[in-house]
N, C-alpha and C. Protein backbone atom coordinates (compact mmCIF):
# COMPACT_ATOMS: atom_id res chain seq x y z
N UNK A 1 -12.24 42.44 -19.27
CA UNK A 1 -13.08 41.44 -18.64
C UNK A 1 -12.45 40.06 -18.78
N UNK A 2 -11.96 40.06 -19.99
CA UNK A 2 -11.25 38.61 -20.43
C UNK A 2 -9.83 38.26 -19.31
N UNK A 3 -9.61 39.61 -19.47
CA UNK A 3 -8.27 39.56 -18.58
C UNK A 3 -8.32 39.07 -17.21
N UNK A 4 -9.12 39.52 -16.61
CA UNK A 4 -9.48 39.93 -15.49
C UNK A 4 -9.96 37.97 -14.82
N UNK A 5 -10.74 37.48 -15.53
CA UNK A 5 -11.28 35.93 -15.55
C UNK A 5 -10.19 35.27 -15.87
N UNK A 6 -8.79 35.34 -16.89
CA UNK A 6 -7.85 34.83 -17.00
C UNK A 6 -7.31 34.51 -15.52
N UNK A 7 -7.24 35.87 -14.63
CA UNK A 7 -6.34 36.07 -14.09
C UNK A 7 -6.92 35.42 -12.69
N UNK A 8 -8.17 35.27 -12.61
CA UNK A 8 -9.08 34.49 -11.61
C UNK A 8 -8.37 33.01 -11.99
N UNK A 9 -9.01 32.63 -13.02
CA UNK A 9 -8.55 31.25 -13.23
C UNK A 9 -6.86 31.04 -12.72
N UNK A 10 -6.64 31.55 -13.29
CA UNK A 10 -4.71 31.79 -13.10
C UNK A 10 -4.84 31.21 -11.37
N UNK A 11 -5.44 32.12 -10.63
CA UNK A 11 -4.76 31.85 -9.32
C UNK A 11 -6.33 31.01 -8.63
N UNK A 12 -7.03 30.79 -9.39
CA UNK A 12 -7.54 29.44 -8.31
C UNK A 12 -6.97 28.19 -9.16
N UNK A 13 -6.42 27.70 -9.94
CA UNK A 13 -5.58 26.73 -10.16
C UNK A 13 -4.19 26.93 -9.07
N UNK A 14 -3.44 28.11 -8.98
CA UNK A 14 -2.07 28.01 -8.53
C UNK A 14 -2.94 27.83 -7.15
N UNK A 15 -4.28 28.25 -6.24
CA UNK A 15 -4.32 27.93 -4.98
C UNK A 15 -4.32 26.23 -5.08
N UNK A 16 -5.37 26.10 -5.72
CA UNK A 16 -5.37 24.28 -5.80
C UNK A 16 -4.23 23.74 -6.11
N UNK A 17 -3.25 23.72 -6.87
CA UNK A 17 -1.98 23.60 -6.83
C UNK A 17 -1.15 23.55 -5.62
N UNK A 18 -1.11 24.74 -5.64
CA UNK A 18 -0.36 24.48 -3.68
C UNK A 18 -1.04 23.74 -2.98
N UNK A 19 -2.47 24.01 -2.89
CA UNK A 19 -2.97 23.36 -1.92
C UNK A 19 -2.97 21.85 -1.96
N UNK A 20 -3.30 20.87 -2.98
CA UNK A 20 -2.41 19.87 -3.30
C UNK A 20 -0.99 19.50 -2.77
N UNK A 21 -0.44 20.02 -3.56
CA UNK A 21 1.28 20.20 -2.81
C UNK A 21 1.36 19.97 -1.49
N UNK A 22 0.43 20.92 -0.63
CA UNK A 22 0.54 21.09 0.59
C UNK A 22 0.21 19.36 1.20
N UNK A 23 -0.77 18.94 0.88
CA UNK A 23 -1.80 17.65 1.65
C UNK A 23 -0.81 16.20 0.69
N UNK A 24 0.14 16.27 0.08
CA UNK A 24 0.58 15.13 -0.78
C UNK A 24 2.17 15.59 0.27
N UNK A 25 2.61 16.70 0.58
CA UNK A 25 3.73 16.73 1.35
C UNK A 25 3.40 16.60 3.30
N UNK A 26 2.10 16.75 3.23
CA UNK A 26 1.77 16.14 4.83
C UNK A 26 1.42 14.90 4.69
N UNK A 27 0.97 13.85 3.57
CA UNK A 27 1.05 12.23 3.65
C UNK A 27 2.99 12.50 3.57
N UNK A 28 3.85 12.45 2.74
CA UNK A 28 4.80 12.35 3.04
C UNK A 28 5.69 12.44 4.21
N UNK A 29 5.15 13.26 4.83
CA UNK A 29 5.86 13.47 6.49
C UNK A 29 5.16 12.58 7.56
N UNK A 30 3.95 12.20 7.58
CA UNK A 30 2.97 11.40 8.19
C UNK A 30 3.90 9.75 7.62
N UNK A 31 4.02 9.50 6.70
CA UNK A 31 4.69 8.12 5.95
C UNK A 31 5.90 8.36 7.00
N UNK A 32 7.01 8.75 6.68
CA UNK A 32 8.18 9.15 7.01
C UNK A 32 7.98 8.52 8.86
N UNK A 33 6.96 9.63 9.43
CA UNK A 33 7.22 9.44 10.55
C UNK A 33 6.81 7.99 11.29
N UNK A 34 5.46 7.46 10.34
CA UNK A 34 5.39 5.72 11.10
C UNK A 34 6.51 4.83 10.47
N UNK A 35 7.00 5.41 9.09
CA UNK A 35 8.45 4.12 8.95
C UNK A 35 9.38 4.44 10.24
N UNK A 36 9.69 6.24 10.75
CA UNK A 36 10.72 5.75 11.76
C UNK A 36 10.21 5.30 12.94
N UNK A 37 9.12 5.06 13.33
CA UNK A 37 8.36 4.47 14.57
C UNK A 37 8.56 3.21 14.30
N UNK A 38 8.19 2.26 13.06
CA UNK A 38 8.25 0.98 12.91
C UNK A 38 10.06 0.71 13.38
N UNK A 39 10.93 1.54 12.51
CA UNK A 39 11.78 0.96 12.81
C UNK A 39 12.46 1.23 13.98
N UNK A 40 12.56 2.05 15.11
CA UNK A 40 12.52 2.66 16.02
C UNK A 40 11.93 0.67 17.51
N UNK A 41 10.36 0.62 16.57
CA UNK A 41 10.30 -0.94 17.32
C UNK A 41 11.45 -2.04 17.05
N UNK A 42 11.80 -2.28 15.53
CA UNK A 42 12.19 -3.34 15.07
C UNK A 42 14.18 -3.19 15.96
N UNK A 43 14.49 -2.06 16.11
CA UNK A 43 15.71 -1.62 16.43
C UNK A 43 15.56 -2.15 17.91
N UNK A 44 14.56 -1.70 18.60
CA UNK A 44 14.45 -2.15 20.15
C UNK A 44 14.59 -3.89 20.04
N UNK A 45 14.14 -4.15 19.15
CA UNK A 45 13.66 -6.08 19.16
C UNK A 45 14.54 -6.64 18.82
N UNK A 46 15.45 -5.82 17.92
CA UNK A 46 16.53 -6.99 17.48
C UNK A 46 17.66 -6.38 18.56
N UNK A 47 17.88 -5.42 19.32
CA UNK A 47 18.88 -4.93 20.74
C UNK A 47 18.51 -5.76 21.68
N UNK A 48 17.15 -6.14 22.07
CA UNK A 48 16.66 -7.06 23.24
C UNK A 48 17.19 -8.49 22.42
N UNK A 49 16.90 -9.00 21.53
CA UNK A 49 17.29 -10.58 20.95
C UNK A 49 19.10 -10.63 21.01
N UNK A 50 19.67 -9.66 20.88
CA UNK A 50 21.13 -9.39 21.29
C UNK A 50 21.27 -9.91 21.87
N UNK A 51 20.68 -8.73 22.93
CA UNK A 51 21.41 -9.43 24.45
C UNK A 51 21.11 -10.35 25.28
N UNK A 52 20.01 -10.94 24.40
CA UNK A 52 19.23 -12.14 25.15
C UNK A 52 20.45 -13.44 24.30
N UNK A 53 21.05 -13.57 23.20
CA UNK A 53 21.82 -14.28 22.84
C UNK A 53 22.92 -14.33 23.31
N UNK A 54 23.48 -13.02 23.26
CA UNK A 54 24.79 -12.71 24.41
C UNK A 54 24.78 -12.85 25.51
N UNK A 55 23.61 -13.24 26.83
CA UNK A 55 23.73 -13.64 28.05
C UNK A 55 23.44 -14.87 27.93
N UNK A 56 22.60 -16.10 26.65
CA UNK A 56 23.02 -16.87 26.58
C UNK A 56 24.08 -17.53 26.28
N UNK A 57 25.21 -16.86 24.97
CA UNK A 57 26.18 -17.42 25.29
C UNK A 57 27.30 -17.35 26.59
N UNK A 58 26.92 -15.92 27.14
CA UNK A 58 27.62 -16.51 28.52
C UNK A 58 27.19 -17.52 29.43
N UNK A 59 25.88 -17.78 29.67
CA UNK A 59 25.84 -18.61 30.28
C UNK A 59 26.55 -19.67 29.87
N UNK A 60 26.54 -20.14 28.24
CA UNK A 60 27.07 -21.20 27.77
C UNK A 60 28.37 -21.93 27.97
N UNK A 61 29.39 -20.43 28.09
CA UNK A 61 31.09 -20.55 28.43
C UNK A 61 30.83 -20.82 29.97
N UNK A 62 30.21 -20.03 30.51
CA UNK A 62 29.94 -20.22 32.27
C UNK A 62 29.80 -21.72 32.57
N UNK A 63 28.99 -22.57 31.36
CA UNK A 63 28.75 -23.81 31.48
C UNK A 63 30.18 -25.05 30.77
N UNK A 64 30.51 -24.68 30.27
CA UNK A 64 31.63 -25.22 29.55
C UNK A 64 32.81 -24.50 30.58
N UNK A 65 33.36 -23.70 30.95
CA UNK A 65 34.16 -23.55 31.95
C UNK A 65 33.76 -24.85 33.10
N UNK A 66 32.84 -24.87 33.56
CA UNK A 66 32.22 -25.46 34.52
C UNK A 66 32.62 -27.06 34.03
N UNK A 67 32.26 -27.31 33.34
CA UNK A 67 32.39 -28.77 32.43
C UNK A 67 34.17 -29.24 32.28
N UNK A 68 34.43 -28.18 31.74
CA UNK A 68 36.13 -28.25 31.54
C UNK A 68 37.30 -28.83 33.43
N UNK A 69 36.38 -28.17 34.37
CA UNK A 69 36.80 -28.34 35.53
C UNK A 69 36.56 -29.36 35.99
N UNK A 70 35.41 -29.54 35.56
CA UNK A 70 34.94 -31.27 36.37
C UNK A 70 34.60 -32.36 35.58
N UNK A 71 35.08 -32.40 34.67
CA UNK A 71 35.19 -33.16 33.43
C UNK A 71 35.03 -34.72 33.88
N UNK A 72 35.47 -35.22 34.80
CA UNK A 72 35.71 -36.67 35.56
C UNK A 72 34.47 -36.70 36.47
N UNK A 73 34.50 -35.71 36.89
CA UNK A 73 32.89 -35.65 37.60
C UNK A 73 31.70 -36.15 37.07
N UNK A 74 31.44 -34.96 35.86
CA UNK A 74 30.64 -34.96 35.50
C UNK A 74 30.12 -36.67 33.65
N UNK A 75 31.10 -36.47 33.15
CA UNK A 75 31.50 -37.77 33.15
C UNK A 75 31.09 -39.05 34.09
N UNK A 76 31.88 -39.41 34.81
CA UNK A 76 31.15 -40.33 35.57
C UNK A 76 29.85 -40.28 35.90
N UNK A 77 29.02 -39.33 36.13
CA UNK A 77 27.80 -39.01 36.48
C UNK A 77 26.44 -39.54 35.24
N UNK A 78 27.27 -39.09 34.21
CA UNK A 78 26.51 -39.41 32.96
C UNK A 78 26.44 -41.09 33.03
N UNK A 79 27.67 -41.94 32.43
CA UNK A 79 28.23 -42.99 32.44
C UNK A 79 26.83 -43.75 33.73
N UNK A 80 27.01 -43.06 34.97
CA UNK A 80 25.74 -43.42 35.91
C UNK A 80 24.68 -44.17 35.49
N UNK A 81 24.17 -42.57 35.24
CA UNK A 81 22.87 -42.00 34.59
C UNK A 81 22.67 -43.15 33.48
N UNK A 82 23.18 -43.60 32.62
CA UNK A 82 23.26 -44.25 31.24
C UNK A 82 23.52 -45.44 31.46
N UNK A 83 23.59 -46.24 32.74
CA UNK A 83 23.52 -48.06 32.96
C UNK A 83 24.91 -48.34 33.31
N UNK A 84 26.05 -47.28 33.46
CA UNK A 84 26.98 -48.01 34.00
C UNK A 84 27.32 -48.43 35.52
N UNK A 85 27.87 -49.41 35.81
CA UNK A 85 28.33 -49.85 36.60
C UNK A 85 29.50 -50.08 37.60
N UNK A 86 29.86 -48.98 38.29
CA UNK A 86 31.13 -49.69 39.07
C UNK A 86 31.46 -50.45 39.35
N UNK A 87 32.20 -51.51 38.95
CA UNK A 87 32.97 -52.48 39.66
C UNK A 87 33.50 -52.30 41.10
C-alpha cells in the first residue's frame, strides 16, 4: 500500500515537473520570438536611416560638384545677395 502511494506521489510530482518545464520553455520561445520581431523592426529602421543618409550624401556631392563648376557664379550671386555692389 505504502509502495503503491510512493509510487503515485513519484509520478504526480514528475507530471508537474514536466509540466512546468513544459509552460517555462513556451515563455522562453514566446520571449525569443518578440526579441526577434523587435529586432527584425529596429534592423528595418536603421536600413531605411541608411539610405536616407546615403541619398543625402549624394545629393550633397551632386551639390558640391555643382558648386565646384560654378564657383564664380555662384559666388557672385551670394556677394549680391549680401550688399555687394558692382561697379
Amino acid at each position: 500500500m505504502q509502495n503503491e502511494e510512493k509510487r503515485k506521489r513519484i509520478i504526480a510530482s514528475v507530471t508537474v515537473a514536466g509540466v512546468i518545464l513544459i509552460v517555462v520553455l513556451f515563455v522562453v520561445v514566446i520571449c525569443q520570438i518578440v526579441d526577434i520581431c523587435v529586432l527584425k523592426a529596429r534592423r528595418d529602421r536603421l536600413k531605411y536611416e541608411y539610405e536616407y543618409t546615403m541619398s543625402q550624401i549624394e545629393e550633397g556631392n551632386d551639390w558640391l560638384e555643382n558648386f565646384e563648376l560654378n564657383e564664380d557664379k555662384i559666388m557672385y550671386q551670394l556677394a549680391i545677395q549680401n550688399g555687394y555692389r558692382p561697379r
